[in-house]
Protein backbone atom coordinates (compact mmCIF):
# COMPACT_ATOMS: atom_id res chain seq x y z
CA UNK A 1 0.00 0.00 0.00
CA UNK A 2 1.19 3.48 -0.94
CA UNK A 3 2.15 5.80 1.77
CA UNK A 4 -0.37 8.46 0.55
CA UNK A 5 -3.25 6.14 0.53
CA UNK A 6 -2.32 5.12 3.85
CA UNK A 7 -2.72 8.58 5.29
CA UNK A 8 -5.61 9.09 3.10
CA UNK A 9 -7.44 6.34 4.96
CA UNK A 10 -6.16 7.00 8.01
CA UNK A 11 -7.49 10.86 7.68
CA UNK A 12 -10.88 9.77 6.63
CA UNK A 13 -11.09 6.90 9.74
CA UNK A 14 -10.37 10.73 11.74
CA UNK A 15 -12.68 12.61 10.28
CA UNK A 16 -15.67 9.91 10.28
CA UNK A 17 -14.64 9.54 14.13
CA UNK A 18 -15.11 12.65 14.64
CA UNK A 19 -18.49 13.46 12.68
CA UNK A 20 -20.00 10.39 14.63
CA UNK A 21 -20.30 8.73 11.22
CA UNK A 22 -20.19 4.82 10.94
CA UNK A 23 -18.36 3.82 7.19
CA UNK A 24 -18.69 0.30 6.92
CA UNK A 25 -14.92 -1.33 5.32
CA UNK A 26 -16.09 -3.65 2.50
CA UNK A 27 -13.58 -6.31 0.46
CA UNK A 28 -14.53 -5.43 -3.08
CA UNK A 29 -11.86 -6.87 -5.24
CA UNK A 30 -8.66 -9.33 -4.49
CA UNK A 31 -6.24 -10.76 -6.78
CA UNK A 32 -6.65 -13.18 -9.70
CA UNK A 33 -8.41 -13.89 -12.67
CA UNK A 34 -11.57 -15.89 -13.32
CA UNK A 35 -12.34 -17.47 -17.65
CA UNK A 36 -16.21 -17.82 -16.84
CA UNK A 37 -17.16 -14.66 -16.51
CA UNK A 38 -19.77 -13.41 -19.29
CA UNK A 39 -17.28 -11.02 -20.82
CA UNK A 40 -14.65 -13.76 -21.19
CA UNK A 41 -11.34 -13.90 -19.28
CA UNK A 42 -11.59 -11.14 -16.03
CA UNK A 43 -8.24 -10.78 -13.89
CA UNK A 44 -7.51 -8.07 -11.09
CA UNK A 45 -4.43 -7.22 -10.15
CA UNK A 46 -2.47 -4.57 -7.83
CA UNK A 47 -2.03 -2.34 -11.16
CA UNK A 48 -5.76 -2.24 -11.56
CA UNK A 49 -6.37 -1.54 -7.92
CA UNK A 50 -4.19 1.50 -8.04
CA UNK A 51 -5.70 2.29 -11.47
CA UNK A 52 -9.08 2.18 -9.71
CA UNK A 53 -7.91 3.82 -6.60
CA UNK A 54 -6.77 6.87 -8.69
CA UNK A 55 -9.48 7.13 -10.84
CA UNK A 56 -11.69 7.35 -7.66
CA UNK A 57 -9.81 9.88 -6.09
CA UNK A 58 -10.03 11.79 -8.76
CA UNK A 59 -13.86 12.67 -8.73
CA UNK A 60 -15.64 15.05 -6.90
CA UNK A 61 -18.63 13.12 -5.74
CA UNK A 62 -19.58 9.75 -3.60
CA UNK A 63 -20.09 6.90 -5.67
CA UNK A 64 -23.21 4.72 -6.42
CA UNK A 65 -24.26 1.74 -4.10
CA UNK A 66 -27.53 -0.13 -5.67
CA UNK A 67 -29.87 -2.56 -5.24
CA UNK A 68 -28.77 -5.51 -8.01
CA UNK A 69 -27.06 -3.52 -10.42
CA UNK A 70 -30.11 -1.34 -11.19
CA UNK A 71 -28.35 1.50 -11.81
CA UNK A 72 -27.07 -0.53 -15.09
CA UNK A 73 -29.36 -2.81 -15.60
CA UNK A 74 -32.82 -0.45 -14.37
CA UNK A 75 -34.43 1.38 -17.54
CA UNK A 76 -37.64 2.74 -16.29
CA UNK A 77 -38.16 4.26 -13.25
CA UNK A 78 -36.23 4.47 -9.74
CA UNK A 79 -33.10 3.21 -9.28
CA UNK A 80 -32.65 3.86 -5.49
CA UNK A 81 -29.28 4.05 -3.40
CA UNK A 82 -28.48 1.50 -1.03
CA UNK A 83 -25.54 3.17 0.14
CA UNK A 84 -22.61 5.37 -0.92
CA UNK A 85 -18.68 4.73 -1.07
CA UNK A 86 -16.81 7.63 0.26
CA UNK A 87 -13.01 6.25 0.15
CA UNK A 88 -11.36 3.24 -1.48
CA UNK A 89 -8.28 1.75 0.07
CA UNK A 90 -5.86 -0.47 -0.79
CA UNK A 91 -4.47 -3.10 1.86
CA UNK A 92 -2.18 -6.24 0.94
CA UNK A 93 -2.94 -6.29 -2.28
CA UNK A 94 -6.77 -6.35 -1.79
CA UNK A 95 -9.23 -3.29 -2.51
CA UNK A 96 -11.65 -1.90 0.36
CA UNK A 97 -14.41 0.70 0.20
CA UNK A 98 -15.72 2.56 2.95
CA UNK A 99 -19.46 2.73 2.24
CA UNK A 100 -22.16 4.54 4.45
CA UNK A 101 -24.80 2.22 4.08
CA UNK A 102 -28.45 3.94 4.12
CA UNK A 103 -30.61 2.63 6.66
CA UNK A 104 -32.77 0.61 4.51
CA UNK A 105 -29.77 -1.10 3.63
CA UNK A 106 -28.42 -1.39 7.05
CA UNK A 107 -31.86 -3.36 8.27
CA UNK A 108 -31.26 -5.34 4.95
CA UNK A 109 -27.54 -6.23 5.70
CA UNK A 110 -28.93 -6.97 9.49
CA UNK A 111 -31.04 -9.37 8.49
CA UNK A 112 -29.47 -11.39 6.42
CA UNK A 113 -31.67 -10.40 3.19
CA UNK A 114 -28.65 -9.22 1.03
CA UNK A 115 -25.61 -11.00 2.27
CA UNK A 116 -22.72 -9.60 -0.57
CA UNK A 117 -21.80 -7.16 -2.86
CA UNK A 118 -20.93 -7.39 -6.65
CA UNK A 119 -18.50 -4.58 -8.16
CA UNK A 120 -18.39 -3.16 -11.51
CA UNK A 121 -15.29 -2.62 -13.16
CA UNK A 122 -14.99 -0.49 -16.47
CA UNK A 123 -12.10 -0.86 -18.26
CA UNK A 124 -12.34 2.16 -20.39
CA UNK A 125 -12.59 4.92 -18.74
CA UNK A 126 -12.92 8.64 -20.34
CA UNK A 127 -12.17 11.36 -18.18
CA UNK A 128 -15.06 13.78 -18.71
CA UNK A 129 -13.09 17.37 -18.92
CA UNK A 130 -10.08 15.77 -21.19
CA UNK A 131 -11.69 12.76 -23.24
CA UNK A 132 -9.17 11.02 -22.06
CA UNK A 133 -8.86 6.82 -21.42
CA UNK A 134 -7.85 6.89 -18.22
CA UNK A 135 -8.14 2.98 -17.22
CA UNK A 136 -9.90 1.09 -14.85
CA UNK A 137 -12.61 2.42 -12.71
CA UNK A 138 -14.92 1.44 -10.56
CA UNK A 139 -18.66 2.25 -11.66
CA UNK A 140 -20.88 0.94 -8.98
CA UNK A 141 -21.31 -1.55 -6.53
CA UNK A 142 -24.46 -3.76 -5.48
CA UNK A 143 -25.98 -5.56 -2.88
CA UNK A 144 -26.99 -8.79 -4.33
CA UNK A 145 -27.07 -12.57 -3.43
CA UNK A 146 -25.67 -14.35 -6.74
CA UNK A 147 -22.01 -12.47 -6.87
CA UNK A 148 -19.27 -12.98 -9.38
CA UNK A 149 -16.72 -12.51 -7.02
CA UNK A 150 -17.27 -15.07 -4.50
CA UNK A 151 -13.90 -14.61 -2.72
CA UNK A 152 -15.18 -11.13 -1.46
CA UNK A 153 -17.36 -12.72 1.67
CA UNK A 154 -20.24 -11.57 3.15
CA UNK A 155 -20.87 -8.23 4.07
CA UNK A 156 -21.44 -7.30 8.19
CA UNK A 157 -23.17 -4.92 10.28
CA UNK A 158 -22.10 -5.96 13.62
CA UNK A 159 -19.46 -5.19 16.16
CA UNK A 160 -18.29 -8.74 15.83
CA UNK A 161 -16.33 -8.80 12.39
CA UNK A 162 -14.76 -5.42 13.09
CA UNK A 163 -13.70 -6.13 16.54
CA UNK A 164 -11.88 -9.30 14.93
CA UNK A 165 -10.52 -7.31 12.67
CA UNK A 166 -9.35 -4.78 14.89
CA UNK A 167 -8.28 -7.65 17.21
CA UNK A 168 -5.88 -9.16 14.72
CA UNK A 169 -4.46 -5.46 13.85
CA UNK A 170 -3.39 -4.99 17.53
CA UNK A 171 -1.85 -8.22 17.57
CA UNK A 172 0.41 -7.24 14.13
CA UNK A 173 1.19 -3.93 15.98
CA UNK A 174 2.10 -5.58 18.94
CA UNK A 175 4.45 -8.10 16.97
CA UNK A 176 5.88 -4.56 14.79
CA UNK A 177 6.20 -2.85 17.91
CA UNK A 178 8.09 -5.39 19.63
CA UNK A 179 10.24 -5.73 16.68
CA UNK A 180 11.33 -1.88 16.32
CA UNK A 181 11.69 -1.84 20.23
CA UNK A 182 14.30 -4.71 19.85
CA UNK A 183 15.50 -3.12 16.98
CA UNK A 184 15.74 0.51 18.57
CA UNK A 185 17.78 -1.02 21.51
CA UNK A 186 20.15 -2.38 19.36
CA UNK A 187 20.64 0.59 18.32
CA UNK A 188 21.26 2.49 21.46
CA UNK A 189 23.43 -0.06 22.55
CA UNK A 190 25.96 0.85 19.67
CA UNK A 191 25.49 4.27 20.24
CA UNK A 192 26.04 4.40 24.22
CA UNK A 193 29.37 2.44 23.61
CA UNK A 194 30.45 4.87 21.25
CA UNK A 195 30.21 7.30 23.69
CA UNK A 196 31.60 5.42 26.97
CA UNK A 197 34.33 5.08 23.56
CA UNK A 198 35.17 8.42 23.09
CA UNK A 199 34.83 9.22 27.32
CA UNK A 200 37.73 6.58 27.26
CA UNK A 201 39.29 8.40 24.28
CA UNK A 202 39.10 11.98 26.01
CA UNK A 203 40.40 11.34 29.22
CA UNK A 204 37.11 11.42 31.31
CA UNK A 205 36.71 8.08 32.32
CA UNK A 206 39.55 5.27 32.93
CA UNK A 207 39.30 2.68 30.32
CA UNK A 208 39.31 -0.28 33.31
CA UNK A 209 35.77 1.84 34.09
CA UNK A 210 34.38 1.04 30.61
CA UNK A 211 31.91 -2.13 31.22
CA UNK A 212 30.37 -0.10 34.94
CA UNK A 213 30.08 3.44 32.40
CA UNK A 214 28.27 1.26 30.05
CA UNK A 215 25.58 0.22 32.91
CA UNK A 216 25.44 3.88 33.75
CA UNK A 217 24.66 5.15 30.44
CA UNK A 218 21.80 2.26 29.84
CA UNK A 219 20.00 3.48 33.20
CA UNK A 220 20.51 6.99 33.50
CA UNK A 221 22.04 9.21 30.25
CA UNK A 222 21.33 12.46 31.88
CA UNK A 223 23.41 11.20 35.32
CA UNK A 224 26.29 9.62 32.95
CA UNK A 225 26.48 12.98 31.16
CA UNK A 226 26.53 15.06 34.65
CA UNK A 227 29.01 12.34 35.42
CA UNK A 228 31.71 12.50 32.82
CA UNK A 229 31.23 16.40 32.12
CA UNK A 230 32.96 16.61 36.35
CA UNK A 231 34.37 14.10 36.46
CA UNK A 232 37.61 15.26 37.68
CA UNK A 233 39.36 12.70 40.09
CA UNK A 234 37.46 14.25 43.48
CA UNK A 235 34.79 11.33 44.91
CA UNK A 236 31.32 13.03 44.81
CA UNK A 237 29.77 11.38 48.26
CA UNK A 238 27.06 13.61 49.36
CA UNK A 239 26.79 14.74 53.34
CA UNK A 240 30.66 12.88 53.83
CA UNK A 241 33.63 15.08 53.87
CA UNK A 242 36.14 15.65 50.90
CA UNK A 243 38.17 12.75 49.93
CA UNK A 244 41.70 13.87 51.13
CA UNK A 245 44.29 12.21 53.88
CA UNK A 246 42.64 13.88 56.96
CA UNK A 247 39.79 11.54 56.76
CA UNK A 248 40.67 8.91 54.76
CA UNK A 249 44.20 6.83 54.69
CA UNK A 250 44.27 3.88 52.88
CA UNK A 251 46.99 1.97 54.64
CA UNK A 252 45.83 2.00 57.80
CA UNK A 253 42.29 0.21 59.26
CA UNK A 254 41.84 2.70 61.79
CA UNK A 255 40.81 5.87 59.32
CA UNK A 256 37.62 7.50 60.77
CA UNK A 257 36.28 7.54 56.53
CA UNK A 258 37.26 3.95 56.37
CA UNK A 259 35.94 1.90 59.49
CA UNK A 260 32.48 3.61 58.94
CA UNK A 261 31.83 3.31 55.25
CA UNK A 262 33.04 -0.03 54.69
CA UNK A 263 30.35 -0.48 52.08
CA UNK A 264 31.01 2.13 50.18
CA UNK A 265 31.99 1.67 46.03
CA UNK A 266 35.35 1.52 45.21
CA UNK A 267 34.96 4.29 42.15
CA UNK A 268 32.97 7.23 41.72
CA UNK A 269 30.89 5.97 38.61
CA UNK A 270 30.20 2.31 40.85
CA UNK A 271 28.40 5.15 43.45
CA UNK A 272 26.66 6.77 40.29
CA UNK A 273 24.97 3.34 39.07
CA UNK A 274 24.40 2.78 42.96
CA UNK A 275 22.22 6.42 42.91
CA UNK A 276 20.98 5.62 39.67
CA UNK A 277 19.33 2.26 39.94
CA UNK A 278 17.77 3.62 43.43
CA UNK A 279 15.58 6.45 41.57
């Protein structure tokens, strides 16, 4: 499916949302081709979809939903609306309209008295400004119960088909999502070892401190940045005094520092993943 036709459809599921409108999503076409059809050989493709798709686009007003092709096939008289499409789409290779059914048609569809739809395709199409061929298009499109097109499936009212649907579209975003997430981590991975890389590389972290500035970066960036940027050989204990020989000597087991912070990390970035995993 295009990109344009995706926001296309995606704008039109917003607007109908928020106009309190309720377009039904038909199948009206898939892929292949079929020898018994009156006219002789009849295949659709993805060409023709997008040929239709254009074509559509391309007018100005709603088109026809009937009753049994009576719009073709009706001479005298009324040849009333069941419904009207307002947006094609195309989805894995198969075409969709969104039709707002008219309510006749809705108790119709509801019970069960016209269970498909049949499409009509014209091949030729002349553009009415230019004269123009301009392909395939799609003229109308019936309720009936003897359709062509067999592979299309009934047609719904209910909550039931579109919550399935919309079931089975979580579950593919779910599967996407997880995908990109794994994907995106990757990703920062690479990049938070290039920069615990170039730390090494500029002096502000000892390279022995590489695997611990790693850990950092994953769980806090913002406290490996403050980290690195002041990171100038002092220890950054809050509430204890400064790291120098009046409270702290390392050769002897007496030391005031020592004998009461026994516990304590042996590095300044070990204390900063110690903060940071405590937030």
């Amino acid at each position: 499916m295009k990109l344009e036709d995706l926001v296309y459809s995606a704008n039109l599921a917003l607007y109908t949302f928020s106009k309190g409108q309720d377009f039904k999503k038909v199948l009206i076409a898939v892929n292949g081709n079929w020898k018994g059809h009156t006219n002789g050989l009849f295949e659709i493709d993805k060409n023709m979809m997008e040929n239709v798709l254009e074509n559509f686009n391309n007018q100005k007003i709603d088109l026809v939903c009937d009753y049994e092709h009576q719009t073709i096939t009706k001479t005298d008289g009324p040849a009333p609306a069941s419904g009207w499409i307002k947006s094609l789409s195309i989805e894995d290779d198969k075409l969709y309209a969104f039709i707002d059914w008219n309510e006749q048609a809705k108790e119709h569809i509801q019970n069960r008295e016209y269970r498909y739809v049949s499409p009509v395709f014209s091949p030729n199409t002349i553009d009415r400004v230019t004269g123009k061929n301009t392909g395939w298009s799609l003229h109308s499109l019936a309720l009936t119960n003897r359709p062509f097109l067999e592979e299309l499936g009934e047609v719904f009212l209910n909550s039931k088909d579109d919550l399935i649907d919309l079931k089975q579209q979580i579950e593919d975003l779910k599967i996407k999502n997880q995908s990109l997430e794994e994907e995106l981590k990757k990703y920062k991975e690479k990049d938070l070892k290039n920069v615990v890389d170039n730390a090494v590389k500029d002096g502000k972290i000892d390279e022995s401190q590489s695997a611990i500035a790693l850990k950092l970066a994953n769980m806090d960036m913002q406290v490996f940045d403050e980290f690195i940027n002041s990171n100038k050989g002092t220890r950054i204990y809050p509430n204890l005094p400064s790291y120098n020989d009046m409270y702290i000597t390392r050769n002897t087991n007496d030391n005031m520092y020592m004998n009461k912070n026994r516990n304590q990390p042996n590095s300044d970035i070990e204390y900063m993943v110690k903060i940071a995993s405590q937030q």
